[in-house]
C-alpha atoms as a PDB file:
ATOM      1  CA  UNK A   1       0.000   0.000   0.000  1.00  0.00           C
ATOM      2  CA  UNK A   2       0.949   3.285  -0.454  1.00  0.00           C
ATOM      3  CA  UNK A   3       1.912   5.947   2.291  1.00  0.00           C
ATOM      4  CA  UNK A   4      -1.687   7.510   1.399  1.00  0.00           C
ATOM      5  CA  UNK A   5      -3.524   4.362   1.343  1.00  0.00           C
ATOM      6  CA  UNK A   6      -1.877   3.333   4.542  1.00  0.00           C
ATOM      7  CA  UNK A   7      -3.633   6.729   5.696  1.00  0.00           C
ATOM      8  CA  UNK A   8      -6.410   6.256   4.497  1.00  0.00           C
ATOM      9  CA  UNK A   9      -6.754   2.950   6.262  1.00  0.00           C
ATOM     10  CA  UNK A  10      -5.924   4.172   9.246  1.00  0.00           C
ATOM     11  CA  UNK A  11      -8.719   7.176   9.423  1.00  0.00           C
ATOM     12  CA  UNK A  12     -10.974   4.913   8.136  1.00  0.00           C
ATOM     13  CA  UNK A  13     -10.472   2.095  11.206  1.00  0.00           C
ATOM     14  CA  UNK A  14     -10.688   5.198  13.274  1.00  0.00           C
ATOM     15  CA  UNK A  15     -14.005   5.859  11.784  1.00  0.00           C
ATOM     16  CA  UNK A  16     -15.201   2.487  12.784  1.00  0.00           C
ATOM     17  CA  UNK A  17     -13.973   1.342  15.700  1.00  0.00           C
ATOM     18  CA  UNK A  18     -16.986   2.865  18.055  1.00  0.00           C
ATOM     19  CA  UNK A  19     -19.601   1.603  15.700  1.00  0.00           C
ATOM     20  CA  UNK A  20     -21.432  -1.609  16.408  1.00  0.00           C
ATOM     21  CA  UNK A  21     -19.748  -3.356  12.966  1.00  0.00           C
ATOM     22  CA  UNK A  22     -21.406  -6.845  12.977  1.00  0.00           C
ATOM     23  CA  UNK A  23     -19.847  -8.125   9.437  1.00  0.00           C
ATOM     24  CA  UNK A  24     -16.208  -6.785   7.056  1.00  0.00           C
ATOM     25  CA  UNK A  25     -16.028  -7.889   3.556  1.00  0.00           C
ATOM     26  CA  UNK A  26     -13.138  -7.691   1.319  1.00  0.00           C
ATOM     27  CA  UNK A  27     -11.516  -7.993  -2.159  1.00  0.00           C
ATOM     28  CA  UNK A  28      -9.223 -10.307  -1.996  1.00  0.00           C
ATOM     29  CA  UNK A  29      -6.773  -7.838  -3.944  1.00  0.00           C
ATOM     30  CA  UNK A  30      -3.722  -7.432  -1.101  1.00  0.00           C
ATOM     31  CA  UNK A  31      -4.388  -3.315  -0.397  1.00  0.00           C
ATOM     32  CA  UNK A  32      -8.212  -4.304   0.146  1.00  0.00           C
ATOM     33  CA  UNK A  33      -7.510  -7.130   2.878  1.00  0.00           C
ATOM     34  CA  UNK A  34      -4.753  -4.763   4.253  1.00  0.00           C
ATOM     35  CA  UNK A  35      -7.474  -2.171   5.338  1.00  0.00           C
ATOM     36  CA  UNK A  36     -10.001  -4.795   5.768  1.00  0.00           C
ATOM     37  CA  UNK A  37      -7.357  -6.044   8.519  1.00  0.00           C
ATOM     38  CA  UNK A  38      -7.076  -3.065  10.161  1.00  0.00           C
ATOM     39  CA  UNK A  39     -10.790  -2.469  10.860  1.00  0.00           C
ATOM     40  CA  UNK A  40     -11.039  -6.185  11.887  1.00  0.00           C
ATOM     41  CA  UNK A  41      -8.609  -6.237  13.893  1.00  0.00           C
ATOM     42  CA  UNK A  42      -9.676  -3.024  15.877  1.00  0.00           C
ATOM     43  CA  UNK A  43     -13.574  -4.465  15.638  1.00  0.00           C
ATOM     44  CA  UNK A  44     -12.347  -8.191  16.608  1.00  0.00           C
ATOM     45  CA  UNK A  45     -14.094  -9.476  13.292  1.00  0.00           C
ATOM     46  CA  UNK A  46     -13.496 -11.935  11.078  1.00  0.00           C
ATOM     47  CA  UNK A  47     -12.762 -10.551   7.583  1.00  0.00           C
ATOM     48  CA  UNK A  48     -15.062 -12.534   4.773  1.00  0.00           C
ATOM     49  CA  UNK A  49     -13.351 -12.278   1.424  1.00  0.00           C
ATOM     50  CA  UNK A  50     -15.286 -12.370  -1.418  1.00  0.00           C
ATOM     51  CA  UNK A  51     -13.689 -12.722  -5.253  1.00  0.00           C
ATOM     52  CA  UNK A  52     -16.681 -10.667  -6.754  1.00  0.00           C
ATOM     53  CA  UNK A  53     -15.854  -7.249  -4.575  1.00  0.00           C
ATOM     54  CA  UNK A  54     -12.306  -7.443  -6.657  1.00  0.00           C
ATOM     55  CA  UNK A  55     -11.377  -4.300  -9.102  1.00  0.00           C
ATOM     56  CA  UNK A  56     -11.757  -4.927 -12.536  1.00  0.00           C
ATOM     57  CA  UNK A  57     -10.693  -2.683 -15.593  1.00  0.00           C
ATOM     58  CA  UNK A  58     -13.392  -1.494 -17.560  1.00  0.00           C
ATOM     59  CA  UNK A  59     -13.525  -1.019 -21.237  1.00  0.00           C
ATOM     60  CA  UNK A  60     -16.024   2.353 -22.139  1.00  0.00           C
ATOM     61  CA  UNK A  61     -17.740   1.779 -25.445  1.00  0.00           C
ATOM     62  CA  UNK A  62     -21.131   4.555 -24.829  1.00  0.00           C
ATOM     63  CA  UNK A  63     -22.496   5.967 -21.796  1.00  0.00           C
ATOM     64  CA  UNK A  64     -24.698   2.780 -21.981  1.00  0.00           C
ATOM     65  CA  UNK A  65     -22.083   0.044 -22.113  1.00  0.00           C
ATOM     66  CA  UNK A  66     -19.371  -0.796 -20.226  1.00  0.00           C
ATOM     67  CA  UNK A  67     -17.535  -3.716 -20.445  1.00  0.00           C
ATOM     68  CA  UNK A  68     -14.941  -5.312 -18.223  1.00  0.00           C
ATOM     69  CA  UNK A  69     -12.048  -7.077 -20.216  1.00  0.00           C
ATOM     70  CA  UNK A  70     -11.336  -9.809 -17.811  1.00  0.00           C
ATOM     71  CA  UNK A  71     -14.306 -11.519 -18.260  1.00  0.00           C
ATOM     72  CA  UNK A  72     -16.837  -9.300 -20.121  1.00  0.00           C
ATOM     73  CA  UNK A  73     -19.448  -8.348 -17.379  1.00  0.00           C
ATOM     74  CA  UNK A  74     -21.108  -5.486 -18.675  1.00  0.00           C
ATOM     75  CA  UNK A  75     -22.085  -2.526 -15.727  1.00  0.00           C
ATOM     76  CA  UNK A  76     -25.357  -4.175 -15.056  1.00  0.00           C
ATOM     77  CA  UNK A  77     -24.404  -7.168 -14.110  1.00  0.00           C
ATOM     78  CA  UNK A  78     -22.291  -6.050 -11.569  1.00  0.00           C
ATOM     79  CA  UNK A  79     -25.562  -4.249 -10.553  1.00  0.00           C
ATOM     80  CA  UNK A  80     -27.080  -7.439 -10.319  1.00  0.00           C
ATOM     81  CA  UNK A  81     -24.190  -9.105  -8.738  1.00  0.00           C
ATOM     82  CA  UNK A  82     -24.464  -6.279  -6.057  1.00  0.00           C
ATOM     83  CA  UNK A  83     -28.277  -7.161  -5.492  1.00  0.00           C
ATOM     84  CA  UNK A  84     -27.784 -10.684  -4.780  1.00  0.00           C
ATOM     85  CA  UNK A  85     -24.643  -9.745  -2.541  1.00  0.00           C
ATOM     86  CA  UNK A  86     -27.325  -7.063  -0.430  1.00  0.00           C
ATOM     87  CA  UNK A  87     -29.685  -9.851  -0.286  1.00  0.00           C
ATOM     88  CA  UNK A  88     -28.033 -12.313   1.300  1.00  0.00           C
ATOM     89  CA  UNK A  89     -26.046 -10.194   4.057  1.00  0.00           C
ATOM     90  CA  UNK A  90     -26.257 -11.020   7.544  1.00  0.00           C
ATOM     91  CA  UNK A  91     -28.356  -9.440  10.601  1.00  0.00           C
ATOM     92  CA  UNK A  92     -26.405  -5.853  11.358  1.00  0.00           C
ATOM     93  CA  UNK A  93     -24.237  -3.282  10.172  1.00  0.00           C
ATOM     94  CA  UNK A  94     -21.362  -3.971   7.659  1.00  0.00           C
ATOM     95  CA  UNK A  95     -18.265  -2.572   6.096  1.00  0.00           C
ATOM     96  CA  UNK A  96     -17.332  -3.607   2.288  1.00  0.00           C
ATOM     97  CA  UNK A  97     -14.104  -3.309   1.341  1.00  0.00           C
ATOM     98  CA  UNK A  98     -13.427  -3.006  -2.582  1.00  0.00           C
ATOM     99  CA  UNK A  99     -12.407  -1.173  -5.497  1.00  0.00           C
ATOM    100  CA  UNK A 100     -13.807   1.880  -7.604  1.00  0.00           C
ATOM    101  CA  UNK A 101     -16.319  -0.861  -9.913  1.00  0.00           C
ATOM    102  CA  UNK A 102     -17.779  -2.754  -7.260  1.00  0.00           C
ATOM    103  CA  UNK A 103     -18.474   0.266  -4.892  1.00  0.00           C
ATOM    104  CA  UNK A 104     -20.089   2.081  -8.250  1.00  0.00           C
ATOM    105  CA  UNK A 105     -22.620  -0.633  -8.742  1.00  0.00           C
ATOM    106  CA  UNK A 106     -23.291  -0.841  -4.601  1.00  0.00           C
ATOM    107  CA  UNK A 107     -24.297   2.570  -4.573  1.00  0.00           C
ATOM    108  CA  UNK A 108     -25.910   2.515  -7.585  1.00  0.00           C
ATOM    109  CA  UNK A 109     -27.737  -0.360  -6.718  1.00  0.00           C
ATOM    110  CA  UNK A 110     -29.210   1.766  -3.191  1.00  0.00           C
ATOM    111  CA  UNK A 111     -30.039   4.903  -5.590  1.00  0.00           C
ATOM    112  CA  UNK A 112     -31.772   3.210  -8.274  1.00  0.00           C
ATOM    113  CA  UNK A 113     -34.962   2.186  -6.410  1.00  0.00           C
ATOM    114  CA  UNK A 114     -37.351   1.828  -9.274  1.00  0.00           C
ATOM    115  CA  UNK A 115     -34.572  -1.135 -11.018  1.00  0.00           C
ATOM    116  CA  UNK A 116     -34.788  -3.138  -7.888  1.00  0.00           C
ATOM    117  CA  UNK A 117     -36.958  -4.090  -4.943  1.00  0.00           C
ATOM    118  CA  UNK A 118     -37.825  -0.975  -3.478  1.00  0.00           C
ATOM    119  CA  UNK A 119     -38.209  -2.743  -0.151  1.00  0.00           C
ATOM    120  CA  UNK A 120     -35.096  -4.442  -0.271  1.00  0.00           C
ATOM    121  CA  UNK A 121     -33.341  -1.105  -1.179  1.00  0.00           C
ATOM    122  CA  UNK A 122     -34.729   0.258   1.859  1.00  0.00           C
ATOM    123  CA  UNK A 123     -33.836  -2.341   4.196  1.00  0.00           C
ATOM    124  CA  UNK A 124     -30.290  -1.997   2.960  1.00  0.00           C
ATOM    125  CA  UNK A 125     -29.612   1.771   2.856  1.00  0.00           C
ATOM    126  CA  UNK A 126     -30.768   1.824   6.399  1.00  0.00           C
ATOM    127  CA  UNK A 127     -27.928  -0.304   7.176  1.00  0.00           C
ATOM    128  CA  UNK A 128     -25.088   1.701   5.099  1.00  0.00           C
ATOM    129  CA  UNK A 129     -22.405   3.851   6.462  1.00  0.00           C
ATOM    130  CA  UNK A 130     -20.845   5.854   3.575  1.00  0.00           C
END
């Protein structure tokens, strides 16, 4: 990590550490699980890595279409990926861990009410801490 993402890590364990944190999810790219550490360790969590929260580098073809060249996901169904992720969280209040992509498509997912299950949204954005 860098000297500012070591920074960054550290102000935002300090954020955490007197909130009642019941889950941490990472990437499972190193500088994620280095911060995700952090706030775990100050928390006492466990840290639950999860593949789909990793960065991945996005090809722009129209304000309509983007395309990721690992693997070719397109913007929506990282969306969707993000739904079932929100769906199947446990009781309490969470951190995520990730990259630029993933946390796009999270927030995304909480703002676009009408796409989704406007109760689900709901449910979830009452739990966020952004």
């Amino acid at each position: 990590m860098t000297e500012k993402g070591i920074k960054q890590s550290r102000a935002v364990t300090k954020y955490f550490k007197d909130r009642k944190i019941s889950s941490v999810f990472s990437s499972d790219v190193l500088r994620a699980k280095l911060t995700a550490k952090e706030i775990s360790d100050h928390l006492e969590k466990e840290i639950i890595v999860l593949d789909f929260l990793k960065e991945r580098s996005v090809v722009y073809k129209s304000p309509n279409d983007y395309s990721y060249k690992e693997n070719g996901d397109s913007f929506k169904q990282r969306l969707l990926q993000a739904k079932d992720f929100l769906q199947n969280l446990p009781e309490g209040d969470f951190v995520v861990v990730s990259h630029a992509i993933f946390l796009k498509a999270f927030i995304s997912f909480l703002l676009l009410e009408n796409y989704f299950n406007d109760e689900l949204s709901e449910q979830i954005s009452s739990r966020l801490i952004i």
